[in-house]
Protein backbone atom coordinates (compact mmCIF):
# COMPACT_ATOMS: atom_id res chain seq x y z
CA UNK A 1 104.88 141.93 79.64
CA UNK A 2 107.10 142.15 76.81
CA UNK A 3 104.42 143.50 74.56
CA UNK A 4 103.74 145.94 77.07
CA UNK A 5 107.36 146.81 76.96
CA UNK A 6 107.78 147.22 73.40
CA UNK A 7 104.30 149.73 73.48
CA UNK A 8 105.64 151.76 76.08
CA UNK A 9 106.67 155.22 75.36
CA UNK A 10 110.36 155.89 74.41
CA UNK A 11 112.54 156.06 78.19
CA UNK A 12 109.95 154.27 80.06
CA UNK A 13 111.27 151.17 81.18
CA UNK A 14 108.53 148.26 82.24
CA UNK A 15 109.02 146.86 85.22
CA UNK A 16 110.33 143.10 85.93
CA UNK A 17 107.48 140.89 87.11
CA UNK A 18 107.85 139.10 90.21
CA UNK A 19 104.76 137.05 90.88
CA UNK A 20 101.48 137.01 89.54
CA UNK A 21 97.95 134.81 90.94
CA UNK A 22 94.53 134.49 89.69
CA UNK A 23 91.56 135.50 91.88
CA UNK A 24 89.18 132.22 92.79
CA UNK A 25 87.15 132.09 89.68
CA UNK A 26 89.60 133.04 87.05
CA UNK A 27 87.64 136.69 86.18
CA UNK A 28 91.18 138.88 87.27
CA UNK A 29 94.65 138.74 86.92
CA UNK A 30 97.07 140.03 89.22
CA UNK A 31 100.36 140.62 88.93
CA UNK A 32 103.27 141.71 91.41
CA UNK A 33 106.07 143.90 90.10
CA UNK A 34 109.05 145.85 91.50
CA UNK A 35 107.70 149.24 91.51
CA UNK A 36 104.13 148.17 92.90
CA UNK A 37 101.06 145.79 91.64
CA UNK A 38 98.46 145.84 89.21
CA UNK A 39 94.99 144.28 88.73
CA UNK A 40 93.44 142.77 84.87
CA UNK A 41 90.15 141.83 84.30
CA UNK A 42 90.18 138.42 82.16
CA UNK A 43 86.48 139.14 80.63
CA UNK A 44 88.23 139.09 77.35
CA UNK A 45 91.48 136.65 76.20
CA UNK A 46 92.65 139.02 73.73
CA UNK A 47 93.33 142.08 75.43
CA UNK A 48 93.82 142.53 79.02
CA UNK A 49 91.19 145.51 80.69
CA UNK A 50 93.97 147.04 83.60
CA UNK A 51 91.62 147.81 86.92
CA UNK A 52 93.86 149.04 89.09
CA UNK A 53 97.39 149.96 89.44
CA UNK A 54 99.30 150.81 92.50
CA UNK A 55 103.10 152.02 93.17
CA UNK A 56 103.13 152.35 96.71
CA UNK A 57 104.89 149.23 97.61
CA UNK A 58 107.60 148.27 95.98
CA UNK A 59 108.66 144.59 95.62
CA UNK A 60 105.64 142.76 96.14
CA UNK A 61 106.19 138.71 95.90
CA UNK A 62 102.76 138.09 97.00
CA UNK A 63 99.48 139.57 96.18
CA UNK A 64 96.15 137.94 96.05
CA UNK A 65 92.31 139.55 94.71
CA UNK A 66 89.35 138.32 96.41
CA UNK A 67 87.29 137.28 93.51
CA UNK A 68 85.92 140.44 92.06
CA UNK A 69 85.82 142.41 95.14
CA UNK A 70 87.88 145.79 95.93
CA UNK A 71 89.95 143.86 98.70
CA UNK A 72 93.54 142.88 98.00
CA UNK A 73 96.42 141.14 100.24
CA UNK A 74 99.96 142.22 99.50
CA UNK A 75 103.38 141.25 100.60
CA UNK A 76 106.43 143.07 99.69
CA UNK A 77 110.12 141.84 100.06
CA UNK A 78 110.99 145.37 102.02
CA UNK A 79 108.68 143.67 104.91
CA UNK A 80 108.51 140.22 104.20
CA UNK A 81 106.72 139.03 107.95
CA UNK A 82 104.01 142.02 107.52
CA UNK A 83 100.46 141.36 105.93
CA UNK A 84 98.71 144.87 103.74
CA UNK A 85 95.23 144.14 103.35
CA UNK A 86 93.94 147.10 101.17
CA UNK A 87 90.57 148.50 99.41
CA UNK A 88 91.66 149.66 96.11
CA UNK A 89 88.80 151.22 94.98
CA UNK A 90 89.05 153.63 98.46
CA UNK A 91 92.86 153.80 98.26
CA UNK A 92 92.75 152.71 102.07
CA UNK A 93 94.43 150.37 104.20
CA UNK A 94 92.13 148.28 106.10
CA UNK A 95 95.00 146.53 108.49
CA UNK A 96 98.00 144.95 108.55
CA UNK A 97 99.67 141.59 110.69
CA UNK A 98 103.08 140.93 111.32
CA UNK A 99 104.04 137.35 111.73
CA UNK A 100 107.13 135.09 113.46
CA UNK A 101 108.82 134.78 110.03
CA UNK A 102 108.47 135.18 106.09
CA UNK A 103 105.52 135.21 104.73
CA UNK A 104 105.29 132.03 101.77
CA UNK A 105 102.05 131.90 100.91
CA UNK A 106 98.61 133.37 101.34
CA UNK A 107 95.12 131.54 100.40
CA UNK A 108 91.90 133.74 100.99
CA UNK A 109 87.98 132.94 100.01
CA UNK A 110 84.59 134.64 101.23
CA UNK A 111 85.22 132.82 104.56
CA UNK A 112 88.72 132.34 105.66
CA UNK A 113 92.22 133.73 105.28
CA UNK A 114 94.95 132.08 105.48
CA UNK A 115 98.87 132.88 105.89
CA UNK A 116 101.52 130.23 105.42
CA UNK A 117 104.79 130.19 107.10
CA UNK A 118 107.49 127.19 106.85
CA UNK A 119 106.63 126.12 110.50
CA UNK A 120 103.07 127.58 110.90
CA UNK A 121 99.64 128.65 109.00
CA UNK A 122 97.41 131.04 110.67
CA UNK A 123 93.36 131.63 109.55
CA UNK A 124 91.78 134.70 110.00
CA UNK A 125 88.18 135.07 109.86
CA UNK A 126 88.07 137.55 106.49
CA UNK A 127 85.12 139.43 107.89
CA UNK A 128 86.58 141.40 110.57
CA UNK A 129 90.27 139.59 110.31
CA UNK A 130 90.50 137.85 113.33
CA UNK A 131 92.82 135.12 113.70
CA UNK A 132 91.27 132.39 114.70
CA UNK A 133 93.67 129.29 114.67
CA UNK A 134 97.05 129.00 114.13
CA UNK A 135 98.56 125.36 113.23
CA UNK A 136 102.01 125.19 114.78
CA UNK A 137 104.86 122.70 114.65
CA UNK A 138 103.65 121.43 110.68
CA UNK A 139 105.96 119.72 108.70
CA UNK A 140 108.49 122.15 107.25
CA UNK A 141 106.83 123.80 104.54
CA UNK A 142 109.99 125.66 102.75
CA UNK A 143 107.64 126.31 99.52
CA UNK A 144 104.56 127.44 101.86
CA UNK A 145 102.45 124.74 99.78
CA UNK A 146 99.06 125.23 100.87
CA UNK A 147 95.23 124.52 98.95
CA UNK A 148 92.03 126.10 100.52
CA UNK A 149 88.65 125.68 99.00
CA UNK A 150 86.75 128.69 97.28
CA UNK A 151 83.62 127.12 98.56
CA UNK A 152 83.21 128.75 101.39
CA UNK A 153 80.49 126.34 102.44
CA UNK A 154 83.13 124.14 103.50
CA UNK A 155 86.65 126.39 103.26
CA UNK A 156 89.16 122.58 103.43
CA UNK A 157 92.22 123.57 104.16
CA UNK A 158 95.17 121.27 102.53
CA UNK A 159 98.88 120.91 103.32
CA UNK A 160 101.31 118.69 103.87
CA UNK A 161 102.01 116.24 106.28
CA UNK A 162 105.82 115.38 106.08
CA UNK A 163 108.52 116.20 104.83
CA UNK A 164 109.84 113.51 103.29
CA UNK A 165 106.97 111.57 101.72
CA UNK A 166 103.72 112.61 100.09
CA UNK A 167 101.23 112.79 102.99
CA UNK A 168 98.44 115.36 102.59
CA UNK A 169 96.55 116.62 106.35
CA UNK A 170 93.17 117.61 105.46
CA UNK A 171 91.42 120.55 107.73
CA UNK A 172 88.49 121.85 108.04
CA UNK A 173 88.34 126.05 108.21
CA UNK A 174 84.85 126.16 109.15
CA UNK A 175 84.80 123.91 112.18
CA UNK A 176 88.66 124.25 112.78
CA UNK A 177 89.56 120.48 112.83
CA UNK A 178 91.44 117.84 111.08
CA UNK A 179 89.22 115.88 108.81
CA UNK A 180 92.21 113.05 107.46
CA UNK A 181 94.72 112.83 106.18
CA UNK A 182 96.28 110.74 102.98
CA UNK A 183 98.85 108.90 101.74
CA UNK A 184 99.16 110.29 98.17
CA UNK A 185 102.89 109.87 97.61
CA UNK A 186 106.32 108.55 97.95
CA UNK A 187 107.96 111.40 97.26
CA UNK A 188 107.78 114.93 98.85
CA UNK A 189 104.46 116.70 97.37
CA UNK A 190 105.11 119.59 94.75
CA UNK A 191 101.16 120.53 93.86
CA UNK A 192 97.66 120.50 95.44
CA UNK A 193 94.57 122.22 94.49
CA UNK A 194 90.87 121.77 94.78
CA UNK A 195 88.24 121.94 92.81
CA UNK A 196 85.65 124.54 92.44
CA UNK A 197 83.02 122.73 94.96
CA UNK A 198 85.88 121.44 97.31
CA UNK A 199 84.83 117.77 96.85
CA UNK A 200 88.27 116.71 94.86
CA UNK A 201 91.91 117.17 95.78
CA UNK A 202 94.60 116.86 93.32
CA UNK A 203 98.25 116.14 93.68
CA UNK A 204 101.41 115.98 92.14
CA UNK A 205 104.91 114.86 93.82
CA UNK A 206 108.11 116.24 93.09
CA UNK A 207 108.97 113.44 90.45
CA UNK A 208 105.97 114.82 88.62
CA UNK A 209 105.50 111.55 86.60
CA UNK A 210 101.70 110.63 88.24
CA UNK A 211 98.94 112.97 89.62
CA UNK A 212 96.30 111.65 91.82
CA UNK A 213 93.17 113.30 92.78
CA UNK A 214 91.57 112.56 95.97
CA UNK A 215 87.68 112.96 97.25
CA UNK A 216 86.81 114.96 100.09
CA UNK A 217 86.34 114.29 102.81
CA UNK A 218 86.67 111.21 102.53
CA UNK A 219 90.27 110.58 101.25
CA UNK A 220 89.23 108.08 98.55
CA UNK A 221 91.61 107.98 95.48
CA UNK A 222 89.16 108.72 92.40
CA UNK A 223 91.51 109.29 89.62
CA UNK A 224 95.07 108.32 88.28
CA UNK A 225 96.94 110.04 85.36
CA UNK A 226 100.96 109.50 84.14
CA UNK A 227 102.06 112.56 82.88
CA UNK A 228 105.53 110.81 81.92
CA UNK A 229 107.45 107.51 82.35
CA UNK A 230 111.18 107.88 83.18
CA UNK A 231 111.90 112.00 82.95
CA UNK A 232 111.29 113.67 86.16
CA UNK A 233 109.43 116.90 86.04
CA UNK A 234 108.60 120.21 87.84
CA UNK A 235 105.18 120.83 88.68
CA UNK A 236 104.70 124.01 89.08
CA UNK A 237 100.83 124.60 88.92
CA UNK A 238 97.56 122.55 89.05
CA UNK A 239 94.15 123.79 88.65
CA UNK A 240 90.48 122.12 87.82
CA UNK A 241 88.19 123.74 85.53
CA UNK A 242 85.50 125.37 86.76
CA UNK A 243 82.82 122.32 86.06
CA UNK A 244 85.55 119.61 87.13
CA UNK A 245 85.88 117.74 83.88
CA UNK A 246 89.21 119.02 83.31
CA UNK A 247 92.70 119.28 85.06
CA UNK A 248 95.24 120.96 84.07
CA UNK A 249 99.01 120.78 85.15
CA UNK A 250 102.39 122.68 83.87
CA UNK A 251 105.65 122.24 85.02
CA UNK A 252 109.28 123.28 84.09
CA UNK A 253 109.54 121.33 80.41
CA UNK A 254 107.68 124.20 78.92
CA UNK A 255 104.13 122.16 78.49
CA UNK A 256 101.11 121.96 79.67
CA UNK A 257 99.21 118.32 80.00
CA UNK A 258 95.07 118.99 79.93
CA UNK A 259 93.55 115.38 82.18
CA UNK A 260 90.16 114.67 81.81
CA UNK A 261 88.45 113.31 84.53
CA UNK A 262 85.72 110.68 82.66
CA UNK A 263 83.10 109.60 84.70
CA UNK A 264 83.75 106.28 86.63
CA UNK A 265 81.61 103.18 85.61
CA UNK A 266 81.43 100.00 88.20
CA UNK A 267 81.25 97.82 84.49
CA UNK A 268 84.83 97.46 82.05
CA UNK A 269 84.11 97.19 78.38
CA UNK A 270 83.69 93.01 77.81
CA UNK A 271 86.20 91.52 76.87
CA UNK A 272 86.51 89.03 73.67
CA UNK A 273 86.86 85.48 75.35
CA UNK A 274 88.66 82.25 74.00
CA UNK A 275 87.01 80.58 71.13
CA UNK A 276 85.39 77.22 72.35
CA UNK A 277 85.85 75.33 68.89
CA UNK A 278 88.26 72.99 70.15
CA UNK A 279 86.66 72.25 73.46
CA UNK A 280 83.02 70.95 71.87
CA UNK A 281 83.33 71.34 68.60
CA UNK A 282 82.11 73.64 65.91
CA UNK A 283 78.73 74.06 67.38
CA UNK A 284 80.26 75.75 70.32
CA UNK A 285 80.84 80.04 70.28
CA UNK A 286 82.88 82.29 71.74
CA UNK A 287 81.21 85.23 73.81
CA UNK A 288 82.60 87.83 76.18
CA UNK A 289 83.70 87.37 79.32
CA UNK A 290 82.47 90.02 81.92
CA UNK A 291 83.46 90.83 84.86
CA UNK A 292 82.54 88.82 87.82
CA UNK A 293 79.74 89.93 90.37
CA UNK A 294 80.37 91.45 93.82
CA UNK A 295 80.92 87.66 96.35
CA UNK A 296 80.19 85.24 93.45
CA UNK A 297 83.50 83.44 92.42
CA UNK A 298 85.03 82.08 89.12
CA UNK A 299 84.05 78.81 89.58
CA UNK A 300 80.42 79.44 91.04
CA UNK A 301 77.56 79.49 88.32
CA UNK A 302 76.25 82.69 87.49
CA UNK A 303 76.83 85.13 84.44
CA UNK A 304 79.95 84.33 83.16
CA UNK A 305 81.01 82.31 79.51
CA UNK A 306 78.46 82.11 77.57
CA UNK A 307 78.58 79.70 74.88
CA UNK A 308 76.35 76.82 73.12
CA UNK A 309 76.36 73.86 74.49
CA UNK A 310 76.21 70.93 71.96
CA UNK A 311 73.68 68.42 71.53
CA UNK A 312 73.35 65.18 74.24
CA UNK A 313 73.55 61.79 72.68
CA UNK A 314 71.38 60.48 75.95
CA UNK A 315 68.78 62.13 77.88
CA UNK A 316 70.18 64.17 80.82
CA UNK A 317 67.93 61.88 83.47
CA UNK A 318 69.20 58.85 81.95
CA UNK A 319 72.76 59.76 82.79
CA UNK A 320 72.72 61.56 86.14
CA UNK A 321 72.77 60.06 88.98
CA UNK A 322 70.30 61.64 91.18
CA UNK A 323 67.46 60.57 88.61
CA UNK A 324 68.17 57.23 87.84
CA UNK A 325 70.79 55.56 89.91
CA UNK A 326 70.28 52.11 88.11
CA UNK A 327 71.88 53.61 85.01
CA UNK A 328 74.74 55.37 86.78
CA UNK A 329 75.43 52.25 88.24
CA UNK A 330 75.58 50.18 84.96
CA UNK A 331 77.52 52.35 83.68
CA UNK A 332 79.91 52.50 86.67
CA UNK A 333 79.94 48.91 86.55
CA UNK A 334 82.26 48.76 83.83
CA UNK A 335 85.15 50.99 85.05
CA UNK A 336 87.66 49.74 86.73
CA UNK A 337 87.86 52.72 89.31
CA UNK A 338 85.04 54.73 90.76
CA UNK A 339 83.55 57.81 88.71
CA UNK A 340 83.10 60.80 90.60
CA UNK A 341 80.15 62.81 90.04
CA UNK A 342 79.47 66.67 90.87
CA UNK A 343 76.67 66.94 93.93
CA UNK A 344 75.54 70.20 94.97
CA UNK A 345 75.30 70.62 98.68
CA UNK A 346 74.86 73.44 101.65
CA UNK A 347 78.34 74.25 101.34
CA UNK A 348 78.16 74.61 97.18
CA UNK A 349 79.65 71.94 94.41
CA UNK A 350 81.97 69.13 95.45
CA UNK A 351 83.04 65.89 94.20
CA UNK A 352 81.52 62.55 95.54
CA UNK A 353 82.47 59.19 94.42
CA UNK A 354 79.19 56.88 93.41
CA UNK A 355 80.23 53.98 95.76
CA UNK A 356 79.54 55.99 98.48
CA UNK A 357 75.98 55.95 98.25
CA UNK A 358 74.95 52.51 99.58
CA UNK A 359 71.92 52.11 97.03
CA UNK A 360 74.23 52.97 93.78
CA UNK A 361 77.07 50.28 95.58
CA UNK A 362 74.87 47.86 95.75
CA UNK A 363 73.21 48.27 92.29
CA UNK A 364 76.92 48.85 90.88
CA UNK A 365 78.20 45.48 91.80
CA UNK A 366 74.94 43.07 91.01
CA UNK A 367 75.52 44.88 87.47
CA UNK A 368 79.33 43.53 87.62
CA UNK A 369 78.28 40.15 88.11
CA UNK A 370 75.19 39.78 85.78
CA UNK A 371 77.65 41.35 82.89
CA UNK A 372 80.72 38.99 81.83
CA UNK A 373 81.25 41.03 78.47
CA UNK A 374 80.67 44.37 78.25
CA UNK A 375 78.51 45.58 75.47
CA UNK A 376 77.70 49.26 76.36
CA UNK A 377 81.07 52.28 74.98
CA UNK A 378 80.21 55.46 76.87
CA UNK A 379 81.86 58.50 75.00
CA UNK A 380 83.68 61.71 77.10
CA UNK A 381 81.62 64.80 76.96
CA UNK A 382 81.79 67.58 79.88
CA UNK A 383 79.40 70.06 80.00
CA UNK A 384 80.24 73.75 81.27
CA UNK A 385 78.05 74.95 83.81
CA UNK A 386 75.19 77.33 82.62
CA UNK A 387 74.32 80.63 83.83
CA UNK A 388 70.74 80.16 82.56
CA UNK A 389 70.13 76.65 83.52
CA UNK A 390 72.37 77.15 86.97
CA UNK A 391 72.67 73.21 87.13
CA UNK A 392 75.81 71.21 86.51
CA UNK A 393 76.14 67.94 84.65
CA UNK A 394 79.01 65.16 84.58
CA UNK A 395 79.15 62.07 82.20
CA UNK A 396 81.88 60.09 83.01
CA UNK A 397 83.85 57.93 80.72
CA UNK A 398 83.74 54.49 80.89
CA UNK A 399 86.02 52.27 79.01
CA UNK A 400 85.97 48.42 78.07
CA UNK A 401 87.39 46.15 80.71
């Protein structure tokens, strides 16, 4: 506006702009002024193509272009409770509503119209402009904060739910009910839009330090971004791209923060794990820990650590006790406790002393009185448990009496 200003012809004075909206797919520009409105087409950045101009109603703080069509909403501040819904391109008025109070806000697509009071929002059907609900005793709205989907295949309607915290109510134009509603904030909400399809919601509080963005219907929290730490902001605008994979927010520090929304992955990046070294020696390797599967546990075996396991001085059958309990018992024989041992059951892995087995008992205790010395030093080696193998092993230590 201030180029325009400085092109205009000596004693023309531009006038003051005092609101301006783009259509629903970003192809116009229009802009409210105190002498009237105007309409831009945004098919190029550099210049801007003026498609209509009108200076019929002066003070308009509201007007809104259905996308490229020839129908435009206005509000002025002489009638601030009145609705204009012109055809530019005819110069004709096609009808007007009054309402209860100010008019805050107004959200239109192919489907539904919407008008936003503090107390109330009303839809019209935008075909022949019949009302066709009106939402009464809402949460005061003094900012007439409202989001409706350009999709018409759906036309969600968003606002909010309290006053004090950040609760969005989620309504559906086309079958004129509540669909949900969600918790996105603490704080009182300063920003919602939706995407181009209607299938994401995204939200801003009045702190302005985290945006959230929602899927709909459901309600499910999909993404997360801090736009600042301790400085609280004011967000004045938020708006997807047109293919989702960007959101962009501004707000009163004079910058604009561009989010992009990656695509979600059920895996993290692996993570470098401990080095084993000291554990089994140099033979053992670190690997990368990964995240666990969906209902198996930490200590369960399954794809976890994976590492090397070093070398057995004995034969695996020779020192288990399920394969040759005449071993485990010789070898228990020369403890003075009981070794435990792992045993895998119904219920999963638990911890069974040998003496409870009568047959290892027995052999356990003819071993203690057939040996008077001990010649036999068993060494301490635990090994892991194997996602490959899926078995668990225990030698036990056993230690001159």
């Amino acid at each position: 506006m201030e180029a325009e200003a400085a092109d205009a012809p000596p004693g023309r004075v531009e006038a003051a702009l005092s609101c301006f909206s783009f259509n629903q797919d970003c192809t116009s520009l229009a802009i409210g002024t105190k002498t009237g409105y105007k309409l831009f087409s945004l098919s190029s950045v550099e210049q801007l193509d003026q498609v209509h101009g009108s200076n019929e109603i002066p003070d308009v703080y509201i007007v809104e272009r259905l996308f490229s069509s020839s129908l435009v909403v206005v509000v002025s501040h002489t009638k601030p409770r009145q609705m204009n819904v012109y055809h530019f391109k005819k110069g004709t008025e096609i009808c007007n509503y009054c309402y209860s109070s100010n008019i805050l806000s107004i959200r239109l697509n192919r489907q539904r119209l919407l008008v936003c009071l503090e107390e109330s929002i009303y839809i019209h059907n935008i075909k022949d402009m019949k009302l066709l609900k009106t939402l009464l005793d809402i949460p005061s709205n003094p900012t007439g904060l409202c989001a409706l989907s350009i999709n018409h295949s759906n036309s969600y309607l968003a606002y909010p739910g309290s006053q004090s915290t950040g609760e969005i109510v989620l309504y559906d134009g086309n079958s004129l009910k509540m669909v949900c509603t969600i918790a996105a904030h603490e704080g009182t909400l300063a920003a919602i839009t939706f995407n181009s399809s209607g299938s994401k919601l995204a939200s801003a509080s009045e702190k302005g330090t985290v945006i959230r963005v929602f899927s709909v219907p459901e309600g499910q929290k999909l993404y997360e971004f801090r736009r600042g730490m301790k400085r609280y902001v004011t967000i004045s605008s938020l708006v997807f791209s047109m293919d989702s994979q960007f959101l962009c927010a501004s707000s009163n520090t004079e910058t604009v923060h561009i989010f992009k929304l990656e695509q979600l992955t059920d895996r993290q990046p692996p993570r470098r794990a401990f080095h084993l070294e000291r554990l089994h020696g140099k033979d053992a390797h670190g690997g990368y820990q990964l995240p666990p599967r969906p209902g198996v546990g930490h200590d369960e075996p399954g794809q976890g650590l994976r590492h090397r396991t070093p070398e057995l001085l004995w034969a695996e059958e020779h020192l288990h006790p399920v394969h040759d309990p005449e071993t485990a018992a010789a070898a228990s024989s020369l403890l003075r406790w009981t070794p435990l041992h792992l045993q895998f059951g119904p219920s999963g892995w638990r911890r069974m002393r040998l003496n409870q087995n009568p047959q290892l008992a027995e052999l356990r205790n003819s071993r203690r009185e057939q040996r008077k010395r001990p010649q036999t030093f068993l060494t301490s080696v635990v090994c892991c448990n194997c996602s490959q193998t899926q078995r668990i092993h225990s030698l036990h230590r056993a230690r001159v009496l």
